[in-house]
N, C-alpha and C. Protein backbone atom coordinates (compact mmCIF):
# COMPACT_ATOMS: atom_id res chain seq x y z
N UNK A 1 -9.03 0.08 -26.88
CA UNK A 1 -7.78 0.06 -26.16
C UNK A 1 -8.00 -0.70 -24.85
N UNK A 2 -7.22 -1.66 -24.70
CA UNK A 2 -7.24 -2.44 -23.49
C UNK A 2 -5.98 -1.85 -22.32
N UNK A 3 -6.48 -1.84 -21.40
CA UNK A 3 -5.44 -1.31 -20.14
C UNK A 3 -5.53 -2.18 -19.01
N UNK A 4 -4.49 -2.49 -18.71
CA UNK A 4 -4.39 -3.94 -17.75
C UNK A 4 -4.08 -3.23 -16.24
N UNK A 5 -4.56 -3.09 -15.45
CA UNK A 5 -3.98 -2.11 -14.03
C UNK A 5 -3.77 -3.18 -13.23
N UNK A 6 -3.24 -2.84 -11.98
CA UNK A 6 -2.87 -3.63 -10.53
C UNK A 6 -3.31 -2.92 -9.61
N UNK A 7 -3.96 -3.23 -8.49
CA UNK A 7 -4.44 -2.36 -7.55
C UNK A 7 -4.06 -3.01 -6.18
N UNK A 8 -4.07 -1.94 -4.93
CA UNK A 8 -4.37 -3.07 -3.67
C UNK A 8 -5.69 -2.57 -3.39
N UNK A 9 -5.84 -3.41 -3.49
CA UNK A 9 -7.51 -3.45 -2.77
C UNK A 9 -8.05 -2.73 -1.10
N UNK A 10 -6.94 -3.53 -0.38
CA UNK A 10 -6.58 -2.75 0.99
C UNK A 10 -6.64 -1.20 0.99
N UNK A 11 -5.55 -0.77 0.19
CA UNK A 11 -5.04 0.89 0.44
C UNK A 11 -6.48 1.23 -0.75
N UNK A 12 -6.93 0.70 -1.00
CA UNK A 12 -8.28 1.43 -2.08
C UNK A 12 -9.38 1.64 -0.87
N UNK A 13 -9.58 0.51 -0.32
CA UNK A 13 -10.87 0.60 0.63
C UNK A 13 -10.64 1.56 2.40
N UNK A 14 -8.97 1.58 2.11
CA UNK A 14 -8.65 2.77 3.41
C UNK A 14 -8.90 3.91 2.57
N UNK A 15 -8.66 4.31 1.60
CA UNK A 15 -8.93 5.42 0.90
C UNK A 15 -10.36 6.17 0.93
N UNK A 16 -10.79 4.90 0.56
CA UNK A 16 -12.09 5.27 0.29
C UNK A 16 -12.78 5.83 1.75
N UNK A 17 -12.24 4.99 2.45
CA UNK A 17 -13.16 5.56 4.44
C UNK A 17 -12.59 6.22 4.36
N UNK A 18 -11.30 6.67 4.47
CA UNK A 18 -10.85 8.21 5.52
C UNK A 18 -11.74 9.40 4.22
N UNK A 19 -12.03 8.99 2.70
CA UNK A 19 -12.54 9.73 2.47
C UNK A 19 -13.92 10.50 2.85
N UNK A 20 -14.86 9.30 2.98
CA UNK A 20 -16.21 9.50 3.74
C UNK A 20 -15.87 9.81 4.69
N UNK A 21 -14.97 9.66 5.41
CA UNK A 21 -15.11 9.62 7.05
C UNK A 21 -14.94 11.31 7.40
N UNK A 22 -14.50 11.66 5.92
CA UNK A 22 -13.85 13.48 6.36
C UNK A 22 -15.03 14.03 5.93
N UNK A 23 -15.12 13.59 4.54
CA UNK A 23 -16.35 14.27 4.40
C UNK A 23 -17.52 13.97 4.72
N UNK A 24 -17.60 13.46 5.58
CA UNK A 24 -18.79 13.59 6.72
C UNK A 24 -18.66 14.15 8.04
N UNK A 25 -17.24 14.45 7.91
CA UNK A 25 -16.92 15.16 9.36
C UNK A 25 -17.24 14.40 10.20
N UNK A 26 -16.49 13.06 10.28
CA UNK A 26 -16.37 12.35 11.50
C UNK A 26 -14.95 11.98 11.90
N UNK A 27 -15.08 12.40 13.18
CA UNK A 27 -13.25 12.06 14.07
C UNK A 27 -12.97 10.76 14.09
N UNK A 28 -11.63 10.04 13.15
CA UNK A 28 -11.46 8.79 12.94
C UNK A 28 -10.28 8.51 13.22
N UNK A 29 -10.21 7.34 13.64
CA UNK A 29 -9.04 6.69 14.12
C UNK A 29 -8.50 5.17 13.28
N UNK A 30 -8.11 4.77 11.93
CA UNK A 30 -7.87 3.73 11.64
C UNK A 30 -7.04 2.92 12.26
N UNK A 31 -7.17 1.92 13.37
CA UNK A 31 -6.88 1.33 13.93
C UNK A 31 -6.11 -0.51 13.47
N UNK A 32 -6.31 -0.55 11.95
CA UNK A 32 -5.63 -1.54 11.62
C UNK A 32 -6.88 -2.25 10.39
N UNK A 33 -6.61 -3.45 9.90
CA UNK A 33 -7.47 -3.43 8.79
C UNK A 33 -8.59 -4.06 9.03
N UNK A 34 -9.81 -3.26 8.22
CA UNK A 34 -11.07 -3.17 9.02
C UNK A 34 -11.72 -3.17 10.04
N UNK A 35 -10.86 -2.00 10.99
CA UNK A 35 -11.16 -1.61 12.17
C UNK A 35 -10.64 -0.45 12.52
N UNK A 36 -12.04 0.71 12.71
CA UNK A 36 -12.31 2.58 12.67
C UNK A 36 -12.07 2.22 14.32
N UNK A 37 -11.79 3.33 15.09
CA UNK A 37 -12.09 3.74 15.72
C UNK A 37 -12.46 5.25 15.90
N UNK A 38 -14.18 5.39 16.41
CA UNK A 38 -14.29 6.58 16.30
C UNK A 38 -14.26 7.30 17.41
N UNK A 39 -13.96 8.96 17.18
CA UNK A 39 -13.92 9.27 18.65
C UNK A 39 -15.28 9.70 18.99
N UNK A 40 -15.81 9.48 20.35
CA UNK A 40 -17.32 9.73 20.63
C UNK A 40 -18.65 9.08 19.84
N UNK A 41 -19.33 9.57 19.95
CA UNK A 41 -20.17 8.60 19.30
C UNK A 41 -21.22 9.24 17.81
N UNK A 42 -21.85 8.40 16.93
CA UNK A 42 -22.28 8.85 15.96
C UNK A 42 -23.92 9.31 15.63
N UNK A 43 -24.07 10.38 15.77
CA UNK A 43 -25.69 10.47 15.51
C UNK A 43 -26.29 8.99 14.28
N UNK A 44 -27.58 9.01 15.13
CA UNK A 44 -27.91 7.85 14.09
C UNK A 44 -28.15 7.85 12.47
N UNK A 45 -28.45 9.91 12.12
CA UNK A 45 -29.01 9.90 10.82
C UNK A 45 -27.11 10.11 10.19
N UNK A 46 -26.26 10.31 10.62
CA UNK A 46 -25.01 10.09 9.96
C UNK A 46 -24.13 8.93 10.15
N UNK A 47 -24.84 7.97 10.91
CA UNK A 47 -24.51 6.55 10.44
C UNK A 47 -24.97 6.17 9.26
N UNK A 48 -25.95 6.27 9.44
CA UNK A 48 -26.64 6.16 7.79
C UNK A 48 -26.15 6.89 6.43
N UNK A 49 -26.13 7.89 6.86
CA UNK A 49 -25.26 8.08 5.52
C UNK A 49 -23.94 7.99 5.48
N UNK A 50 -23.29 7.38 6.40
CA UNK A 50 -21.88 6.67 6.16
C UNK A 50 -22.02 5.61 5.40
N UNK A 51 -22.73 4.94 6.57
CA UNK A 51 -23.29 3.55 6.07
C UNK A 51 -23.80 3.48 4.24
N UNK A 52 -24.62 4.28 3.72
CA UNK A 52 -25.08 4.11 2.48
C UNK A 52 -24.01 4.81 1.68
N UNK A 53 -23.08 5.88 2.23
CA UNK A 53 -22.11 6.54 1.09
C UNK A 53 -20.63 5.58 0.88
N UNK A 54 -20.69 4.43 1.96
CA UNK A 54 -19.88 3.59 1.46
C UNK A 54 -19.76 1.93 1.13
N UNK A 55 -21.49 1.93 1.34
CA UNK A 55 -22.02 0.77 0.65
C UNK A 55 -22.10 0.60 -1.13
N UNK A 56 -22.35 1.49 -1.76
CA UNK A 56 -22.03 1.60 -3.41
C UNK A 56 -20.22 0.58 -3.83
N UNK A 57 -19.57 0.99 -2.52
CA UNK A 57 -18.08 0.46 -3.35
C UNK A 57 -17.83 -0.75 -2.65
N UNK A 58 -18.92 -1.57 -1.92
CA UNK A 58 -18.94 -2.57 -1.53
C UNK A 58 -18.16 -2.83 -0.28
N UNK A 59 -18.34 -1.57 0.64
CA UNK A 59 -17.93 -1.67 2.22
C UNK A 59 -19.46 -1.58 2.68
N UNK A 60 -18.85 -2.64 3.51
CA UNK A 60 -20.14 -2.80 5.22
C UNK A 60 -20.03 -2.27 6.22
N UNK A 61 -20.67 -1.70 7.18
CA UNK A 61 -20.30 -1.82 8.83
C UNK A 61 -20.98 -3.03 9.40
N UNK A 62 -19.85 -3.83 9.81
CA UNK A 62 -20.21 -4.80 10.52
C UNK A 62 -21.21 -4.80 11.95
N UNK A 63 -22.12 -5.02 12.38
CA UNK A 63 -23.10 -4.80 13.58
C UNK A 63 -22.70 -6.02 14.52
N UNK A 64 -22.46 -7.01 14.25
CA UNK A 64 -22.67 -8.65 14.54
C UNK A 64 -21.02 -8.56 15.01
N UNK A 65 -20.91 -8.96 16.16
CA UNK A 65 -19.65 -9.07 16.87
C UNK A 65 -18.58 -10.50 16.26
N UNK A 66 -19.63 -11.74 15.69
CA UNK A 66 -19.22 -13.00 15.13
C UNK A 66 -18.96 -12.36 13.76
N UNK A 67 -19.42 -11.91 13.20
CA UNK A 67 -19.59 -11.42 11.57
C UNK A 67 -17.83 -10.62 11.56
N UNK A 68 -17.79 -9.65 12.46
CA UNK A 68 -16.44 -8.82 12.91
C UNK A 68 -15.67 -9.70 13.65
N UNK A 69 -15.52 -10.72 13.82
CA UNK A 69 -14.31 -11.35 14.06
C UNK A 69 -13.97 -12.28 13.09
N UNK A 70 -15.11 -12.99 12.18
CA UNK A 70 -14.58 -13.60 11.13
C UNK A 70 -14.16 -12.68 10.10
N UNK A 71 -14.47 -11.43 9.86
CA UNK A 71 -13.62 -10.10 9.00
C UNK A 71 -12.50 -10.41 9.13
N UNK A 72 -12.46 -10.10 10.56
CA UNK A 72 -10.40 -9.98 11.24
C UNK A 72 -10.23 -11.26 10.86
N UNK A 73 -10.52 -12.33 10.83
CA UNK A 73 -9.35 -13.81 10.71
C UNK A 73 -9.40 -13.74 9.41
N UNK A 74 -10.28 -13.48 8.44
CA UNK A 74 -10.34 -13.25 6.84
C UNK A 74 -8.64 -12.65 6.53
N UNK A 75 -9.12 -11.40 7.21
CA UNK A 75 -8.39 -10.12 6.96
C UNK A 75 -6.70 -10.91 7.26
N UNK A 76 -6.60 -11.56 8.56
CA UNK A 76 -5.28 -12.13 8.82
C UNK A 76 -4.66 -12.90 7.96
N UNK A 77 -5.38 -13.50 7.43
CA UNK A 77 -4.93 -14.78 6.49
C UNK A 77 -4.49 -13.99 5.08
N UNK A 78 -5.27 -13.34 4.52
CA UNK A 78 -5.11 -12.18 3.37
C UNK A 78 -3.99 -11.76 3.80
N UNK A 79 -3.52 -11.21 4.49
CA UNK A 79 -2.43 -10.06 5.01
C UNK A 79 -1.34 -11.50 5.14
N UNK A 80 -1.26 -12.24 5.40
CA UNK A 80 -0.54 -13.46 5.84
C UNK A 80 -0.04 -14.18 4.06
N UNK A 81 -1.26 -14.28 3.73
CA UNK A 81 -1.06 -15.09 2.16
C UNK A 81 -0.41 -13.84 1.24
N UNK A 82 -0.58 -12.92 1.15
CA UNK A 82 -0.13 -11.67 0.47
C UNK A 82 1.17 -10.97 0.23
N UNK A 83 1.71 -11.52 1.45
CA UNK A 83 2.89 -10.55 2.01
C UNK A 83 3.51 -11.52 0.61
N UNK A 84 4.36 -10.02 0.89
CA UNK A 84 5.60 -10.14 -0.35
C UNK A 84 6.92 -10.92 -0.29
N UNK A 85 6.72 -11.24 0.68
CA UNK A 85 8.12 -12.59 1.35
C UNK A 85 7.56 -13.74 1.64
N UNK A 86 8.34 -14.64 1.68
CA UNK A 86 7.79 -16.24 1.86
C UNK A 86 7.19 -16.24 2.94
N UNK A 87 5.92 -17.16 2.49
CA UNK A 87 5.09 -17.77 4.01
C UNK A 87 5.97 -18.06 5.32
N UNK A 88 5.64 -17.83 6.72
CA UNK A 88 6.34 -18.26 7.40
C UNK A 88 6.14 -20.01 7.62
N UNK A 89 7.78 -20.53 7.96
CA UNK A 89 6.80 -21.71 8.39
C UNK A 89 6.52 -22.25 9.44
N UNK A 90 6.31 -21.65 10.40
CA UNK A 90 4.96 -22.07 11.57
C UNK A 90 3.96 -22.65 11.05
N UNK A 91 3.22 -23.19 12.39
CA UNK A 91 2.06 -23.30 11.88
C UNK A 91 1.01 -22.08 11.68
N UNK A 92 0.23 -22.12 10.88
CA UNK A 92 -0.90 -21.60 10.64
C UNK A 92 -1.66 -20.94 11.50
N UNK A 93 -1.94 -22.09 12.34
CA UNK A 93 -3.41 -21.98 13.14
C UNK A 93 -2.61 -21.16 14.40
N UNK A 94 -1.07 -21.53 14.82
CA UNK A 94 -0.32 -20.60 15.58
C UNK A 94 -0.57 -19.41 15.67
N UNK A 95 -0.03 -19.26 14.13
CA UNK A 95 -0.09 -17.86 13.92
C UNK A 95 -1.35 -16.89 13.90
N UNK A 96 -2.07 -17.38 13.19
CA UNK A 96 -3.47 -16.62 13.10
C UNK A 96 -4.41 -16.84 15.02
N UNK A 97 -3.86 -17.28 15.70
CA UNK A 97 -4.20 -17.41 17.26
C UNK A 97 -3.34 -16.56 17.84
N UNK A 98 -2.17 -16.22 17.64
CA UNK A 98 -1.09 -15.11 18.47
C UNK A 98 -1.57 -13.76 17.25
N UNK A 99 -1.92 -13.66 16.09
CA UNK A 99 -2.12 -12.44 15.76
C UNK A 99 -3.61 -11.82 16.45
N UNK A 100 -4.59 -12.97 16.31
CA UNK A 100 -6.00 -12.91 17.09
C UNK A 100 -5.97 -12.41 18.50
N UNK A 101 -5.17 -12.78 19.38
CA UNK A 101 -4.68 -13.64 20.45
C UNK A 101 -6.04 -13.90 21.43
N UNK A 102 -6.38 -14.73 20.87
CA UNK A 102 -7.38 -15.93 20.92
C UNK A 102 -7.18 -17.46 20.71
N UNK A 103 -7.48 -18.01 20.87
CA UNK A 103 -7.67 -19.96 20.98
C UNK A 103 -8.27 -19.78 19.23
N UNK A 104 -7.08 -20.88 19.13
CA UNK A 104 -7.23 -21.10 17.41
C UNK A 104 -8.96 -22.34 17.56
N UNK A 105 -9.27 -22.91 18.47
CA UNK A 105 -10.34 -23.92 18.64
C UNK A 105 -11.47 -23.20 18.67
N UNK A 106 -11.52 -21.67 19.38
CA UNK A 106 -12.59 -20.44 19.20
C UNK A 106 -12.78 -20.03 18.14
N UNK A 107 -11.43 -19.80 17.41
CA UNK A 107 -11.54 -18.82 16.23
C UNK A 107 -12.23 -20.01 15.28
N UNK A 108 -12.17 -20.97 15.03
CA UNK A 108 -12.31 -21.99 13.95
C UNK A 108 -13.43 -22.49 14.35
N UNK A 109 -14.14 -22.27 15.80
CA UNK A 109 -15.54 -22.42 16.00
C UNK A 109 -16.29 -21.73 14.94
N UNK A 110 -15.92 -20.66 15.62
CA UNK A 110 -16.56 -19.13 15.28
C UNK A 110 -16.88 -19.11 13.45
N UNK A 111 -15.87 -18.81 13.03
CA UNK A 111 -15.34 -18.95 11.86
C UNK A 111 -16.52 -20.01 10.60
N UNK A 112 -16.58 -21.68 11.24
CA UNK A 112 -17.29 -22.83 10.86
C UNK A 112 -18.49 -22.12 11.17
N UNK A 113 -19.45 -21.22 12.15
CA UNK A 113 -20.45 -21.38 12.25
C UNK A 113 -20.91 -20.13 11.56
N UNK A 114 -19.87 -18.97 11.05
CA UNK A 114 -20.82 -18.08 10.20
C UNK A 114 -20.36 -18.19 8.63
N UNK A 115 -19.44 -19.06 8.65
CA UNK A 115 -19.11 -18.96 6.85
C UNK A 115 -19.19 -20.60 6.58
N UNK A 116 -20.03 -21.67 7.34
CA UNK A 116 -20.50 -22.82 6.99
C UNK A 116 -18.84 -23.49 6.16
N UNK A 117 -17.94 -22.95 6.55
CA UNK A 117 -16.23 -23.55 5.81
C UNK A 117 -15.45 -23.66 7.11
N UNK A 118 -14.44 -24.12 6.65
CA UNK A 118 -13.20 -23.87 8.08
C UNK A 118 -12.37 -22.58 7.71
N UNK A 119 -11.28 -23.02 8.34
CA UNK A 119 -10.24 -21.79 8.61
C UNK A 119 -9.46 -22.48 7.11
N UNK A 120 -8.92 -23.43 7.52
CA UNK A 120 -8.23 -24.48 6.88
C UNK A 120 -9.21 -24.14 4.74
N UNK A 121 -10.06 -24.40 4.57
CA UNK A 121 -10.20 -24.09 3.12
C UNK A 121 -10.39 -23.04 2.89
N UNK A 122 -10.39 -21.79 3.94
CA UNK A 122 -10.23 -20.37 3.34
C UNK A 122 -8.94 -19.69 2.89
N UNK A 123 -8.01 -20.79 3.81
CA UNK A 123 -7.06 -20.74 3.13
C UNK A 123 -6.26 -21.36 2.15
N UNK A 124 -7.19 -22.30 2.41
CA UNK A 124 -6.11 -22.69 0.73
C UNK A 124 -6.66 -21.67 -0.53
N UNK A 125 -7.71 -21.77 -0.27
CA UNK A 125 -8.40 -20.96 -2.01
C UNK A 125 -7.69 -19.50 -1.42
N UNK A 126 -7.51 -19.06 -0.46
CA UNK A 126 -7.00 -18.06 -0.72
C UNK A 126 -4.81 -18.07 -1.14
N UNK A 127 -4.52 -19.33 -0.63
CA UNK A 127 -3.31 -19.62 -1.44
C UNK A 127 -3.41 -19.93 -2.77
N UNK A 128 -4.26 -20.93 -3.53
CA UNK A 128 -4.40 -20.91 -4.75
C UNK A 128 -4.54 -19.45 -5.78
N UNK A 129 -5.50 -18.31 -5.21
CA UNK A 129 -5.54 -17.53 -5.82
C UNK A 129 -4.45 -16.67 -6.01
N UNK A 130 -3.32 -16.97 -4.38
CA UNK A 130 -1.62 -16.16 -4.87
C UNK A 130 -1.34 -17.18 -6.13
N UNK A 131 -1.63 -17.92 -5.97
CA UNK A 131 -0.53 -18.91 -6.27
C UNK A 131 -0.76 -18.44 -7.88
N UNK A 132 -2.26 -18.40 -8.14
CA UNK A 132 -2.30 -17.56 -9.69
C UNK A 132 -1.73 -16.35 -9.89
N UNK A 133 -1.68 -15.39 -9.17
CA UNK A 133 -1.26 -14.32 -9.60
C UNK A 133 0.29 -14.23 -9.41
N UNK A 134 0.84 -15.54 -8.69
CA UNK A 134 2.50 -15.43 -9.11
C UNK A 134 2.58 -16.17 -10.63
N UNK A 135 2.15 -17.17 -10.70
CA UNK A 135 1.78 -17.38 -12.35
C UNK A 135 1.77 -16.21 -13.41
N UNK A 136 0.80 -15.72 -13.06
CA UNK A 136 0.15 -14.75 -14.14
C UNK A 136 1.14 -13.26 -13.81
N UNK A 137 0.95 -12.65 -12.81
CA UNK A 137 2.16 -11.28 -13.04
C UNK A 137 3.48 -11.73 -12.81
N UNK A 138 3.92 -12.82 -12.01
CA UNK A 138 5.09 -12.89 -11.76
C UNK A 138 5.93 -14.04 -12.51
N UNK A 139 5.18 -14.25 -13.51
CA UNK A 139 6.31 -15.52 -14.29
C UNK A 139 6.88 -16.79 -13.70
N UNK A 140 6.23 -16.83 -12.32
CA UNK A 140 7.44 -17.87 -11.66
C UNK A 140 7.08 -19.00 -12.02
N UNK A 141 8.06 -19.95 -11.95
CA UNK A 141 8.07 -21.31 -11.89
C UNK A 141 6.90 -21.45 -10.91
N UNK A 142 6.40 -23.02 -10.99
CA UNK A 142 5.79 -24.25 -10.32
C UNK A 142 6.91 -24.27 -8.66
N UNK A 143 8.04 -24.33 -9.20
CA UNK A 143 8.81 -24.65 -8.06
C UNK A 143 9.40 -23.44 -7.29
N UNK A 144 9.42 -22.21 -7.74
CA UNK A 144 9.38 -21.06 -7.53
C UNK A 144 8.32 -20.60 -6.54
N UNK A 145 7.15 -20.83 -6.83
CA UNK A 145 5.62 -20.59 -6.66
C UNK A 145 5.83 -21.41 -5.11
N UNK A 146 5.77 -22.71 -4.98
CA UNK A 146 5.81 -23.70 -4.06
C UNK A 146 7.05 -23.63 -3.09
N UNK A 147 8.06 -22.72 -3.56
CA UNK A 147 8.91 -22.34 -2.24
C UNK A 147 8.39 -21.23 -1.80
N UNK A 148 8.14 -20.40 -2.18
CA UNK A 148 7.04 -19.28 -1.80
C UNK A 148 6.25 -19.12 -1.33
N UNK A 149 5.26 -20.27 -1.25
CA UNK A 149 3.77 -20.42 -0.95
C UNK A 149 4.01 -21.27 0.54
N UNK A 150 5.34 -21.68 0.46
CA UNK A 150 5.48 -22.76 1.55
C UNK A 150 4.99 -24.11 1.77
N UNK A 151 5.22 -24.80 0.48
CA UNK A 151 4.76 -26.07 0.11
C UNK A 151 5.51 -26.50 0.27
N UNK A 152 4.96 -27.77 1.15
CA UNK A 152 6.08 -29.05 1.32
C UNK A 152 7.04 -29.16 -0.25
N UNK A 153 6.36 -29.61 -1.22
CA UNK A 153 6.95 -29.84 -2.52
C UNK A 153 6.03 -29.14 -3.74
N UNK A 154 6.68 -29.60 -4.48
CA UNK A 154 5.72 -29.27 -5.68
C UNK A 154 4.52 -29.94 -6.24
N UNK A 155 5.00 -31.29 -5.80
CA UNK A 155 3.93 -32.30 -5.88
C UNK A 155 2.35 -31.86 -5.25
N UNK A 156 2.61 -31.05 -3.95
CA UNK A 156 1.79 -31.13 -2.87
C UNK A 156 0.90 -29.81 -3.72
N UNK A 157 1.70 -28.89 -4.09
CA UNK A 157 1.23 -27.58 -4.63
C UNK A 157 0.20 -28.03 -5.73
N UNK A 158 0.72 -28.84 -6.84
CA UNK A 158 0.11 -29.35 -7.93
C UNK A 158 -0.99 -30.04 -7.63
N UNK A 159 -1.34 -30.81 -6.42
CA UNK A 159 -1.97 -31.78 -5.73
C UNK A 159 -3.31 -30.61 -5.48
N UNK A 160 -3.02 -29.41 -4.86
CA UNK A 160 -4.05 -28.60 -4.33
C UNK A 160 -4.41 -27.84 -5.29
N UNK A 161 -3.41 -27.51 -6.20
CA UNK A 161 -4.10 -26.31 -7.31
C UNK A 161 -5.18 -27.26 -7.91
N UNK A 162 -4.75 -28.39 -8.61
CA UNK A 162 -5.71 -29.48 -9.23
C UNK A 162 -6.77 -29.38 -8.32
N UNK A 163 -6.74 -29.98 -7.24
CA UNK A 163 -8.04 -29.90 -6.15
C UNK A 163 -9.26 -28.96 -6.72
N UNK A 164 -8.59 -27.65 -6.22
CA UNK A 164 -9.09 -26.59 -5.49
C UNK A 164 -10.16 -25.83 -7.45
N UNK A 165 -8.99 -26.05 -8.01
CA UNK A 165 -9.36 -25.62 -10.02
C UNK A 165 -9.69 -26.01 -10.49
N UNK A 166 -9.48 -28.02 -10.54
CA UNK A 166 -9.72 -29.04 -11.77
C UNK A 166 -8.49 -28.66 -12.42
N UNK A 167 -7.65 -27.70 -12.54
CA UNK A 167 -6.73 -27.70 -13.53
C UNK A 167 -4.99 -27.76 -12.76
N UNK A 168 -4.20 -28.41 -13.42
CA UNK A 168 -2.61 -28.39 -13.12
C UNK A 168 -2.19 -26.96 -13.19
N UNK A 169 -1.44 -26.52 -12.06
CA UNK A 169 -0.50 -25.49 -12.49
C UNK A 169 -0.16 -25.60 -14.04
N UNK A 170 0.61 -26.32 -14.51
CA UNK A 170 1.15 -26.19 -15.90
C UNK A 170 0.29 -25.78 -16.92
N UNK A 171 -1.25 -26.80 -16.67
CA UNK A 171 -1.93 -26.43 -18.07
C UNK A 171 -2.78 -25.06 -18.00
N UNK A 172 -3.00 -24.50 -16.31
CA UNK A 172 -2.75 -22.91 -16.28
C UNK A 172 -2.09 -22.04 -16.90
N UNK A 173 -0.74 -22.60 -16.52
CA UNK A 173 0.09 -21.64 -17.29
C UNK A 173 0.02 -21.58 -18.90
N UNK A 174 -0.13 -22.95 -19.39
CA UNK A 174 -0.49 -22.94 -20.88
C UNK A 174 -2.05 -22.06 -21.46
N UNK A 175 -3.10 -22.08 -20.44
CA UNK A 175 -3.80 -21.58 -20.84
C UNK A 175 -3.79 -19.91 -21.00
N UNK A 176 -2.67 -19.75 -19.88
CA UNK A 176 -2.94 -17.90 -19.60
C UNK A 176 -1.93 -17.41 -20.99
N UNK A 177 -1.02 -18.64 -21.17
CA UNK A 177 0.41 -18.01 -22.24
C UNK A 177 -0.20 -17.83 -23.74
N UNK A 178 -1.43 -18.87 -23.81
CA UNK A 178 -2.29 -18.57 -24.90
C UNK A 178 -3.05 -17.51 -25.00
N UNK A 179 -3.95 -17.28 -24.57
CA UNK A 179 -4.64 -16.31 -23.93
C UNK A 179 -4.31 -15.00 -24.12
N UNK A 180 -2.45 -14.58 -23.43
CA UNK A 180 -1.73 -13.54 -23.98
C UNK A 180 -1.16 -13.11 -25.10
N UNK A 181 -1.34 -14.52 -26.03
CA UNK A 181 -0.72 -14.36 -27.16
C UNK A 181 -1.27 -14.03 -28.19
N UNK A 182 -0.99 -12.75 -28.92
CA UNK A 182 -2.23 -12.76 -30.21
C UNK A 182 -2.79 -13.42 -30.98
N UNK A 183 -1.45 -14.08 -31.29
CA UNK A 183 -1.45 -15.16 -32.02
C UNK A 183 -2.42 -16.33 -31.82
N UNK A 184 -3.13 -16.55 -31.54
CA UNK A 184 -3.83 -17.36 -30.21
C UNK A 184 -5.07 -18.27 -31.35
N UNK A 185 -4.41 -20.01 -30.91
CA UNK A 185 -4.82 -20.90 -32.37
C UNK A 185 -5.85 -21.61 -31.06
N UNK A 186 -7.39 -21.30 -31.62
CA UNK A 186 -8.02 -22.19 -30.48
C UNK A 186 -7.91 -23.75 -31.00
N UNK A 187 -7.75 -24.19 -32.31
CA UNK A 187 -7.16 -25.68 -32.31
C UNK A 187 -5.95 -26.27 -31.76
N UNK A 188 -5.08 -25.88 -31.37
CA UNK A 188 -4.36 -26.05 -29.94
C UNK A 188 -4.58 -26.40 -28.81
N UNK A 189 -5.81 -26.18 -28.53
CA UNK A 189 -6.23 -26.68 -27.32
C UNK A 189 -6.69 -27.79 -26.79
């Protein structure tokens, strides 16, 4: 039996801390995404077992002040590419500098020198990957997708998915419609 789920990932990994965080009996303050505030401070042998009881589900505590600010601009852009309403259209680098409120020339320092990428291709692959899952759960059009995503055109959308995949939106969509179909003739392809 196959079972297909949807999750947010977000409300899974808040879940998961306020769970450790109780049952370890520590006073917590979630302060926004991926960022505790605790009250007072933490003996060192129950950092550790914070630290290791929520390393298994693939949470960190960040130590590195650069490491925790490229989290947060990660985290902005995610929360930015995600939302359930159309991209705004500002710019980008605007926005993610007034949500920071920091110098977009800092953040994109910062950013280039611990993830060896820019700001600029974390987000596209992280638009490409909406851009699949409006494909794939949401049925939409190419042109659907690209008013959404806040693409100049469709051209431009098609231009980056190709980039970013090797593959066209379209022959995506042909591949996933096969894929779903039982029926499914690999000489077709």
């Amino acid at each position: 039996m196959k079972l297909n789920i949807k999750y947010d990932i977000n409300l899974a990994a808040k879940t998961i801390l306020q769970e450790k965080l109780e049952e370890l009996d520590i006073p917590y303050q979630i302060s926004g995404l991926g960022e505790i505030n605790i009250d007072g401070s933490i003996d060192p042998e129950l950092y550790k077992k914070l630290e290791s009881s929520i390393q298994r589900y693939g949470i960190e505590i960040i130590d590195n002040p650069k490491n925790a600010l490229v989290q947060r601009i990660k985290e902005v852009i995610i929360e930015l590419v995600y939302t359930d309403s159309k991209l705004p259209d500002s710019k980008i680098s605007a926005y993610i500098a007034d949500k920071m409120n920091l110098s977009y020339s800092y953040l994109a320092k910062i950013f280039a020198e611990i993830t060896y990428t820019s700001i600029e291709n974390f987000m596209i692959i992280q638009r490409i990957e909406r851009v699949k899952k409006l494909i794939i759960e949401e049925k939409l059009t190419c042109t659907e997708v690209a008013w959404k995503m806040n693409y100049s055109s469709v051209a431009h959308l098609s231009n980056q998915f190709k980039k970013t995949t090797g593959l066209s939106p379209t022959v995506f969509q042909r591949i996933i419609e096969r894929r779903n179909n039982p029926e499914y003739n690999t000489e077709e392809l």
